[in-house]
N, C-alpha and C. Protein backbone atom coordinates (compact mmCIF):
# COMPACT_ATOMS: atom_id res chain seq x y z
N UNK A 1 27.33 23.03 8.00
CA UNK A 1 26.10 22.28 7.96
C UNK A 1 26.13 21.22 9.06
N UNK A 2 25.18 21.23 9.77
CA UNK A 2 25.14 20.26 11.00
C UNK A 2 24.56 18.76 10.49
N UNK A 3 24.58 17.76 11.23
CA UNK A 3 24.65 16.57 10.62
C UNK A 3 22.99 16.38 10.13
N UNK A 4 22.21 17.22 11.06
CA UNK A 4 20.76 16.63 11.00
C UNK A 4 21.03 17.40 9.30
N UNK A 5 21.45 18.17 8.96
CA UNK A 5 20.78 19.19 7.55
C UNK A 5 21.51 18.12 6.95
N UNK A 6 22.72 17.72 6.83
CA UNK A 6 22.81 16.30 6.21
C UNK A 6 22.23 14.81 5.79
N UNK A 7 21.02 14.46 6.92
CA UNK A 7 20.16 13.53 6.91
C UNK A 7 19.07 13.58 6.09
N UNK A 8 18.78 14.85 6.38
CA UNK A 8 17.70 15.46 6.01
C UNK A 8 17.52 15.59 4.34
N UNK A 9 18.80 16.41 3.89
CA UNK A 9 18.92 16.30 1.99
C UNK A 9 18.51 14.80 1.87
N UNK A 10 19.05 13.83 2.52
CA UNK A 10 19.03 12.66 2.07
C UNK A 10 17.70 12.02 2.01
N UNK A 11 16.65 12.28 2.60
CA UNK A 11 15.35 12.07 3.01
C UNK A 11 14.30 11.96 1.38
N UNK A 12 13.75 11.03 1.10
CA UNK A 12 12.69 10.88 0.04
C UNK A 12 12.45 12.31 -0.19
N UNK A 13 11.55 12.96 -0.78
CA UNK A 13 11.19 13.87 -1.40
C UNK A 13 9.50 13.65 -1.97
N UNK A 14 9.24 12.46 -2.22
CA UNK A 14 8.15 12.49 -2.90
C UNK A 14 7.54 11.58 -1.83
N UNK A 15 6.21 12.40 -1.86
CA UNK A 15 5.25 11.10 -0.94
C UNK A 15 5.23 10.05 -1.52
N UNK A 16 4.31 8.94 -0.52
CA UNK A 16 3.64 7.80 -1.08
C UNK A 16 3.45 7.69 -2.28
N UNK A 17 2.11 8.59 -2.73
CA UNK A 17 1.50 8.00 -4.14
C UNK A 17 2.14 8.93 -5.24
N UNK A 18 3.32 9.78 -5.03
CA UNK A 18 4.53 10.41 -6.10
C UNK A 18 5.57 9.25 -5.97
N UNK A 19 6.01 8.18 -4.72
CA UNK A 19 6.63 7.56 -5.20
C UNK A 19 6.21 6.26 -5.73
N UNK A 20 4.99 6.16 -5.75
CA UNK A 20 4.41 4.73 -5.94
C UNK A 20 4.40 4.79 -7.89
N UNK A 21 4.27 6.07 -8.04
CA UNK A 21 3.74 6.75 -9.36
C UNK A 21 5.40 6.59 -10.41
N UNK A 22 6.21 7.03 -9.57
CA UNK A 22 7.33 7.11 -10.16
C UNK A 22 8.13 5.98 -9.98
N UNK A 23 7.67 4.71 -9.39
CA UNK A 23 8.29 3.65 -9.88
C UNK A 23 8.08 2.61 -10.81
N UNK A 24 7.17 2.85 -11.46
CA UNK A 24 6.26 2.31 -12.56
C UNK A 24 5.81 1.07 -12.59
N UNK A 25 6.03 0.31 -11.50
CA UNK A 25 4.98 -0.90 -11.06
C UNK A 25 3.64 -0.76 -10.58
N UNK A 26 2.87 0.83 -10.47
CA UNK A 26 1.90 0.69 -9.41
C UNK A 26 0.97 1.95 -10.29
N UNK A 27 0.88 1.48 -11.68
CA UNK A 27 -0.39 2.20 -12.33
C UNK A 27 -1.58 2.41 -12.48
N UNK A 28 -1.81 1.10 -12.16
CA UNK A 28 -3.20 0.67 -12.15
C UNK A 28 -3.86 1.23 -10.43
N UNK A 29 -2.96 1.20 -9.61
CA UNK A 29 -2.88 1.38 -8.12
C UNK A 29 -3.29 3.26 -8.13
N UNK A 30 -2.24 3.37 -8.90
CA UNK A 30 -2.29 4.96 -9.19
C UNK A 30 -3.95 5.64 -9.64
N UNK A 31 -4.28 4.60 -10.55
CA UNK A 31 -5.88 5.84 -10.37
C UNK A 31 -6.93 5.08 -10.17
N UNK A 32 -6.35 3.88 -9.26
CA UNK A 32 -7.79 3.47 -8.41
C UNK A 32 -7.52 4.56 -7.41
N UNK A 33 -6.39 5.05 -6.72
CA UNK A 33 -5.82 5.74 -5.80
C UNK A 33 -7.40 7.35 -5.81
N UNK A 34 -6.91 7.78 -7.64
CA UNK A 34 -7.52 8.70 -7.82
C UNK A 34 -9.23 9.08 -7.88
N UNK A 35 -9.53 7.57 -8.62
CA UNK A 35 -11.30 7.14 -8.49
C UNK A 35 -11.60 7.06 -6.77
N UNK A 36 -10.75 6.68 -6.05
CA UNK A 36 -11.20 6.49 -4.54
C UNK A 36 -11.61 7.46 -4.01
N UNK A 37 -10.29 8.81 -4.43
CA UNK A 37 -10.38 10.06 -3.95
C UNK A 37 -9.26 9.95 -2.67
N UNK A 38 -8.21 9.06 -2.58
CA UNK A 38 -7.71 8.87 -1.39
C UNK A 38 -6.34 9.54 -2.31
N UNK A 39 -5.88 9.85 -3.05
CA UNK A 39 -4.27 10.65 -3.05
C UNK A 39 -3.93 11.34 -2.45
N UNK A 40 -5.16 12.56 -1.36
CA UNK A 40 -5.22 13.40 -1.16
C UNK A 40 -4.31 13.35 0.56
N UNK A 41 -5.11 12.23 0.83
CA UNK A 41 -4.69 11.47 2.06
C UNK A 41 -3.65 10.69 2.06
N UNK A 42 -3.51 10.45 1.35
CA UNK A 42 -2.41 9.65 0.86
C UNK A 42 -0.99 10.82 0.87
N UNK A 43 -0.97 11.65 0.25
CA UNK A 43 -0.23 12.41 -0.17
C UNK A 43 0.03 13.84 1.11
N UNK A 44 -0.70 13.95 1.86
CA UNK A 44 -0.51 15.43 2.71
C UNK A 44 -0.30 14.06 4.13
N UNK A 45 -0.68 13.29 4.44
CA UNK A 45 -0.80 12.96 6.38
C UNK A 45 0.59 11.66 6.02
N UNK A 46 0.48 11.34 7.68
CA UNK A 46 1.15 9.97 7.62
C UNK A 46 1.52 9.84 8.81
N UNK A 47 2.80 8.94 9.16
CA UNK A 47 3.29 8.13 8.10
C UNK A 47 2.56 6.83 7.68
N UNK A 48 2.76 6.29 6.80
CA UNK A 48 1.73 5.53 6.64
C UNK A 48 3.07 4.25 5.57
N UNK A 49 2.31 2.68 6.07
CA UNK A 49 3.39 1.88 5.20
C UNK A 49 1.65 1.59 4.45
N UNK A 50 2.42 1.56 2.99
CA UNK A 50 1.37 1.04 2.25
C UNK A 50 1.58 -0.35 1.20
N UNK A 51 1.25 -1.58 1.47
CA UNK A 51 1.25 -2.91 0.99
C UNK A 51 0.39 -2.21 -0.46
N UNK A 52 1.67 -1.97 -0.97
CA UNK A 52 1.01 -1.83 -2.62
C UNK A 52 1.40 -2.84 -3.79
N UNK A 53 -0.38 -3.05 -4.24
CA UNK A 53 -0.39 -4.20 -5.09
C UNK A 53 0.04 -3.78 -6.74
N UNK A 54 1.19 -4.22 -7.03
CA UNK A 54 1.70 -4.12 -8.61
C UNK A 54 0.93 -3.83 -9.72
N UNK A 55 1.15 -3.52 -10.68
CA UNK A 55 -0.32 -3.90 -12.08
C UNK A 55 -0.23 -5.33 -12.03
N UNK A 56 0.89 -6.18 -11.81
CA UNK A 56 0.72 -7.63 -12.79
C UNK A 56 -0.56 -8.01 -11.46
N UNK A 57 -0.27 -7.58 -9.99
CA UNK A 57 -1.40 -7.74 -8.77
C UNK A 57 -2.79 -7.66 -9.29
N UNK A 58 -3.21 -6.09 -9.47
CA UNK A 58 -4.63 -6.11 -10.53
C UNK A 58 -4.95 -6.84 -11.64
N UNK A 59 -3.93 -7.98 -11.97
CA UNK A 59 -4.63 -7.87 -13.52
C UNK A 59 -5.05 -9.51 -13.14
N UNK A 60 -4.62 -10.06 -11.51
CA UNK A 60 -4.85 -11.35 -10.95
C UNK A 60 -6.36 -11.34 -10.82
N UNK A 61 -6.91 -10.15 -10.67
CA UNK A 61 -8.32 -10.25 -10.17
C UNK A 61 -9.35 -10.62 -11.29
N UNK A 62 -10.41 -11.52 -10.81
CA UNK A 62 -11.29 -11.69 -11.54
C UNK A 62 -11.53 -10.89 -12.92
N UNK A 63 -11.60 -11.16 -13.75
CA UNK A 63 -11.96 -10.38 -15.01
C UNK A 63 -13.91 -9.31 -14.52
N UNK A 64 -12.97 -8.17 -15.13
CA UNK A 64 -14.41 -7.26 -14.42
C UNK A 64 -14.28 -6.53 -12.99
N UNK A 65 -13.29 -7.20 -12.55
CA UNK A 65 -13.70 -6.86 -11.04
C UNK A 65 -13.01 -5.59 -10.55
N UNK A 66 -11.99 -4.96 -11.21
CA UNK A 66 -11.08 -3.88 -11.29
C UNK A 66 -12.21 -2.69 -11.86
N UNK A 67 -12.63 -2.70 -13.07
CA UNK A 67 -13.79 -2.01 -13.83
C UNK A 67 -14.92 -1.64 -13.07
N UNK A 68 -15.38 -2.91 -12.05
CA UNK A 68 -16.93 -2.34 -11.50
C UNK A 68 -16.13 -1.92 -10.28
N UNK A 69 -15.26 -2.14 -9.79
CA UNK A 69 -14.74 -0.86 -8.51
C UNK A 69 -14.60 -0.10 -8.70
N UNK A 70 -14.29 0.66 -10.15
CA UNK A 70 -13.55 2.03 -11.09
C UNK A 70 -15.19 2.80 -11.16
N UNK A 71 -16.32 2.24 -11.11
CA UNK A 71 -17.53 2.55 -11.06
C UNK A 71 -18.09 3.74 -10.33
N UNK A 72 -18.32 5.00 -10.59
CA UNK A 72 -18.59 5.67 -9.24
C UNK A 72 -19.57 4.81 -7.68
N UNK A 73 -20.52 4.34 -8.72
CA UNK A 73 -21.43 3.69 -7.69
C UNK A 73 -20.65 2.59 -6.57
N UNK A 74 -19.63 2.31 -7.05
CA UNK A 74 -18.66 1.61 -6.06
C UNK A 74 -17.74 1.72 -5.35
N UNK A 75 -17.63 3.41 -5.38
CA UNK A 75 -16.40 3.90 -4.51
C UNK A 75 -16.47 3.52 -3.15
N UNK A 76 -17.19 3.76 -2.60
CA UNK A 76 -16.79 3.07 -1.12
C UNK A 76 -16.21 1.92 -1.03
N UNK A 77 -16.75 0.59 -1.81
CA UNK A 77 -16.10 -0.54 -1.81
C UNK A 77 -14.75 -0.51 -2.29
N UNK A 78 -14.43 0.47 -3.27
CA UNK A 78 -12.96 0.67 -3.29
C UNK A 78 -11.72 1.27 -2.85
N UNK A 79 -13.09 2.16 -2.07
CA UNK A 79 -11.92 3.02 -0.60
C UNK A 79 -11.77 1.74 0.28
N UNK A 80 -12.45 0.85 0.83
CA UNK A 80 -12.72 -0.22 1.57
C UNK A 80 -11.23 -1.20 1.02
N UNK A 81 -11.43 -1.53 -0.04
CA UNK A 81 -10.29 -2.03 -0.37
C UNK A 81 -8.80 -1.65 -0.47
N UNK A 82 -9.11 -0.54 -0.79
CA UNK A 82 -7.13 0.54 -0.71
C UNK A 82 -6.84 0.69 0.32
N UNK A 83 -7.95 1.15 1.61
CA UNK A 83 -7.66 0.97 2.52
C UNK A 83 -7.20 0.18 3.37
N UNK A 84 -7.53 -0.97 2.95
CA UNK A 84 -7.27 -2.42 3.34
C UNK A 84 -5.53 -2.56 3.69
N UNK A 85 -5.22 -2.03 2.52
CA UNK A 85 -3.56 -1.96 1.88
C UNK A 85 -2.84 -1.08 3.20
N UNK A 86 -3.45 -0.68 3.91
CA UNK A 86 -2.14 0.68 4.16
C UNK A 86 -2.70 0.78 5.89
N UNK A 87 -1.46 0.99 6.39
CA UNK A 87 -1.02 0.42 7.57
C UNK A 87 -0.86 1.90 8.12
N UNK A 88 -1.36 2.23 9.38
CA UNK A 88 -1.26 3.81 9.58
C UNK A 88 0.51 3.59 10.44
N UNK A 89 1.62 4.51 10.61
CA UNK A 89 2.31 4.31 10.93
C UNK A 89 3.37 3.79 9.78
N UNK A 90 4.92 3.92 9.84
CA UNK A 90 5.89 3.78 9.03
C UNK A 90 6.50 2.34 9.48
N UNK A 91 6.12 0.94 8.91
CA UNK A 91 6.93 -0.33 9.61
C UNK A 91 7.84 -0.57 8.26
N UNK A 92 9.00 -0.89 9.16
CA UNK A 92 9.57 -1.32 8.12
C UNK A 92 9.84 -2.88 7.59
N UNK A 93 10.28 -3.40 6.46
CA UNK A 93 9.58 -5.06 6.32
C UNK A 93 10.62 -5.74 7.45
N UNK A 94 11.85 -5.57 8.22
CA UNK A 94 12.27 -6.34 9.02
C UNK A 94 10.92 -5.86 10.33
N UNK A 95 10.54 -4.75 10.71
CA UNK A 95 9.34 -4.58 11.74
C UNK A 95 8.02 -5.55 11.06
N UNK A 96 7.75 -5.39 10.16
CA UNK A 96 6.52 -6.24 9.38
C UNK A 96 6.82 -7.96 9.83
N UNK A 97 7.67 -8.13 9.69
CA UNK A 97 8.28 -9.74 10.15
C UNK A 97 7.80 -9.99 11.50
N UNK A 98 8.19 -9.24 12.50
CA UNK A 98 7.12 -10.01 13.74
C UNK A 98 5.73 -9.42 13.62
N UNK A 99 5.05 -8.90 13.17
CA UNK A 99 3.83 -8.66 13.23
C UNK A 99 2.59 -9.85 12.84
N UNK A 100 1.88 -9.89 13.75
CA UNK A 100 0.87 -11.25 13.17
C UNK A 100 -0.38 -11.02 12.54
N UNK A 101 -1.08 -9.88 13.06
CA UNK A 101 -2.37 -9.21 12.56
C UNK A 101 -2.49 -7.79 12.59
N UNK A 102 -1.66 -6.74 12.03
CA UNK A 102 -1.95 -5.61 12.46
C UNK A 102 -3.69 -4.95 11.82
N UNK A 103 -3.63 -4.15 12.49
CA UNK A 103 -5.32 -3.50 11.95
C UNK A 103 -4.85 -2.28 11.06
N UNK A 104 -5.77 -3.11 9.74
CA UNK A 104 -5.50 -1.56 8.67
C UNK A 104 -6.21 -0.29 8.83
N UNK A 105 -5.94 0.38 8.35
CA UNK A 105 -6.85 1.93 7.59
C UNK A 105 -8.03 1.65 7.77
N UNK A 106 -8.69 0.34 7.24
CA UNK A 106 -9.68 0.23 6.81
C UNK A 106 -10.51 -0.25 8.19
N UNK A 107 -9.80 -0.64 9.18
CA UNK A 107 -10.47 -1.34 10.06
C UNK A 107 -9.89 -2.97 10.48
N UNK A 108 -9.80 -3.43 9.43
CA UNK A 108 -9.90 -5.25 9.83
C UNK A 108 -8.41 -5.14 10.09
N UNK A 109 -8.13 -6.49 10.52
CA UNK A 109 -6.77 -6.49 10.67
C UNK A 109 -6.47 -7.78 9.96
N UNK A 110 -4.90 -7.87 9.36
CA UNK A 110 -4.68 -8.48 8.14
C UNK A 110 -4.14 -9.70 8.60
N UNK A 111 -3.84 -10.79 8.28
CA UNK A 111 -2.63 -11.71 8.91
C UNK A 111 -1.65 -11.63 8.18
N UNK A 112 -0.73 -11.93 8.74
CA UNK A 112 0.59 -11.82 8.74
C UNK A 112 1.05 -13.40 8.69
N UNK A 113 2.29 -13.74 7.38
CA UNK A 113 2.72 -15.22 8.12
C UNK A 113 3.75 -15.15 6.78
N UNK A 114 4.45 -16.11 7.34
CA UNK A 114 6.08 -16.29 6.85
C UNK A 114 5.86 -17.72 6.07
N UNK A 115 6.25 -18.60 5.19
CA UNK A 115 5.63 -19.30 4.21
C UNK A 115 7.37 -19.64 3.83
N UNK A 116 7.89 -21.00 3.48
CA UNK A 116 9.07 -20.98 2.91
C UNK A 116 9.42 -19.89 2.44
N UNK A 117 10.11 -18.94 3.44
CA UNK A 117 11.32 -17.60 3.49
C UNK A 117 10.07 -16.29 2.67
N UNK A 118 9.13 -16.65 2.38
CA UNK A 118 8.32 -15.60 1.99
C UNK A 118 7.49 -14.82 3.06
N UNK A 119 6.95 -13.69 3.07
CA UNK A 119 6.45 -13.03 4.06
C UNK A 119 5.00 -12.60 2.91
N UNK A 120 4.20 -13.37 3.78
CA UNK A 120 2.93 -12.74 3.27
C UNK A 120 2.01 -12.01 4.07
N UNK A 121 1.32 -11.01 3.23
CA UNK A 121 0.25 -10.13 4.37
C UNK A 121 -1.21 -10.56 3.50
N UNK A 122 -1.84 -11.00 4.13
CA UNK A 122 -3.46 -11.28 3.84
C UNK A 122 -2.79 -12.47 2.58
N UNK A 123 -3.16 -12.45 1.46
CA UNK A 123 -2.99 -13.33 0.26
C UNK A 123 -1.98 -13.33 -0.51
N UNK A 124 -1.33 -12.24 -0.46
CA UNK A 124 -0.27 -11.51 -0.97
C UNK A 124 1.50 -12.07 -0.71
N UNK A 125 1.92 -12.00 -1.73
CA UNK A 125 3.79 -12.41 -1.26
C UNK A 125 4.05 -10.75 -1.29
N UNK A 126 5.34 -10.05 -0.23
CA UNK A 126 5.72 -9.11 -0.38
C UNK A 126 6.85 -9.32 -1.26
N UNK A 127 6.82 -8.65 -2.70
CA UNK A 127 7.84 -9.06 -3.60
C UNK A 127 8.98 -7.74 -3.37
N UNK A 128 8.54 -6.51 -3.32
CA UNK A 128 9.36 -5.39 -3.20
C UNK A 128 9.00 -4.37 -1.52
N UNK A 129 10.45 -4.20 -0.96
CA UNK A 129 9.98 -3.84 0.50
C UNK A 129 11.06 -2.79 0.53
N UNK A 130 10.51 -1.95 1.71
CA UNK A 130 11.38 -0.83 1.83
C UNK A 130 11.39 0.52 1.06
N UNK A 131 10.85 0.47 0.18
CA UNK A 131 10.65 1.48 -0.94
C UNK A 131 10.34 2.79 0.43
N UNK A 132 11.38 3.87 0.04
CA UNK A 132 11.25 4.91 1.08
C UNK A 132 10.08 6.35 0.16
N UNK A 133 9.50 6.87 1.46
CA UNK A 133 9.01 8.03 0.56
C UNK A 133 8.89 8.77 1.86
N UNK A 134 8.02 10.43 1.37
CA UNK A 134 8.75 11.36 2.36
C UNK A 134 7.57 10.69 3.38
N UNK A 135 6.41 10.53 3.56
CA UNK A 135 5.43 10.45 4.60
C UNK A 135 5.03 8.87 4.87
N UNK A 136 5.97 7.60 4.97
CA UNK A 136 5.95 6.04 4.74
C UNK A 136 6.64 5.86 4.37
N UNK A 137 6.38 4.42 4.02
CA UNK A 137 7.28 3.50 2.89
C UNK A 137 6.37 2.38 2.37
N UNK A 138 6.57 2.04 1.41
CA UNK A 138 5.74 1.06 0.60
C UNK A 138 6.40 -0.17 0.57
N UNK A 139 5.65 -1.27 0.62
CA UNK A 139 5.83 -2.75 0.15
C UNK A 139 4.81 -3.46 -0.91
N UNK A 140 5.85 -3.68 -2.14
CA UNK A 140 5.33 -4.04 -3.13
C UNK A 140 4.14 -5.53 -2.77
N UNK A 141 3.46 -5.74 -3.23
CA UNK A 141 2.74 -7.49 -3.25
C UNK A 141 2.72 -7.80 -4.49
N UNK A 142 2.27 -9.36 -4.63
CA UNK A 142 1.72 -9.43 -5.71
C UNK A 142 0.26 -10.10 -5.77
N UNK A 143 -0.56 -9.45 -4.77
CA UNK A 143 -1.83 -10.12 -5.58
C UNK A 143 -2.94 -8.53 -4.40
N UNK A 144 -3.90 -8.21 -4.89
CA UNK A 144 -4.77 -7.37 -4.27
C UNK A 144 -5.37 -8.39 -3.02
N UNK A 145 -5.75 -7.66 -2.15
CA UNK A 145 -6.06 -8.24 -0.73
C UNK A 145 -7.77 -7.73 -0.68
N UNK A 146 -8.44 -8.24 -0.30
CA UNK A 146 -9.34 -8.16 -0.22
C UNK A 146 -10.61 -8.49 1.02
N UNK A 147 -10.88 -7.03 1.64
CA UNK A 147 -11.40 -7.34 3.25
C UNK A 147 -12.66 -8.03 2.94
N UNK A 148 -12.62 -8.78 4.07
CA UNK A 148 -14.12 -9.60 4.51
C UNK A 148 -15.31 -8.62 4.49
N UNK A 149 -16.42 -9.16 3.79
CA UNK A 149 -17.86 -7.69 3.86
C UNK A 149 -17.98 -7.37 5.51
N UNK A 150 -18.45 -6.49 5.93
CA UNK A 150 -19.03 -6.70 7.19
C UNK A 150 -20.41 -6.27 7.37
């Protein structure tokens, strides 16, 4: 066995939203994922780093405000928002550290800033980083980010 077939066994196995699914912080994430209609994308392209917000993240938001995005009539605004989250390309959180504004999925671009030893993206603390999967890697937050209307 040559070294690459060695690397390679070692390699994630489950995409993004199989590993986001199977670490059991990111349920609520999991079928806004599915109301969006984005698993699909999520799950076949990449690489993609995705700033994924926790359940305790969703449950920060306004009362209601999780529910009327879950709305069909509001899917765009909630592709708008997941999108927000996810960074086309694989950074990893020591690469995320110099970054100041990258531009999401969605379009806008997020800020970036370092806060007593914390690294935040848009509103968010990154609490869990590095999380590997086969097409990205994920960084946990804890609060949902939310783009400017345009």
């Amino acid at each position: 066995m040559s070294n690459h077939d060695s690397n390679t066994a070692r390699a994630p196995s489950k995409n993004i939203v199989e590993t986001a699914a199977a670490n059991g912080s990111f349920d609520i994430l999991g079928k806004a994922l599915e109301a969006a209609e984005l698993t699909h994308t999520l799950k076949e392209s990449g690489p993609y780093t995705f700033f994924a917000p926790t359940d305790a993240a969703f449950k920060k938001l306004p009362e209601g405000t999780l529910e009327n995005w879950l709305k069909p009539e509001n899917k765009a605004e909630l592709i708008s928002v997941l999108k927000y989250h996810v960074l086309p390309g694989r950074v990893s959180f020591v690469e995320v550290e110099k970054l100041t504004a990258p531009k999401m999925m969605q379009g806008q671009a997020v800020p970036i800033t370092k806060d007593d030893g914390k690294l935040r993206i848009g509103g968010a603390t990154i609490t869990g980083r590095d999380i590997a999967s086969s097409n990205g890697i994920i960084h946990a937050i804890d609060a949902v980010n939310v783009p400017t209307k345009q």
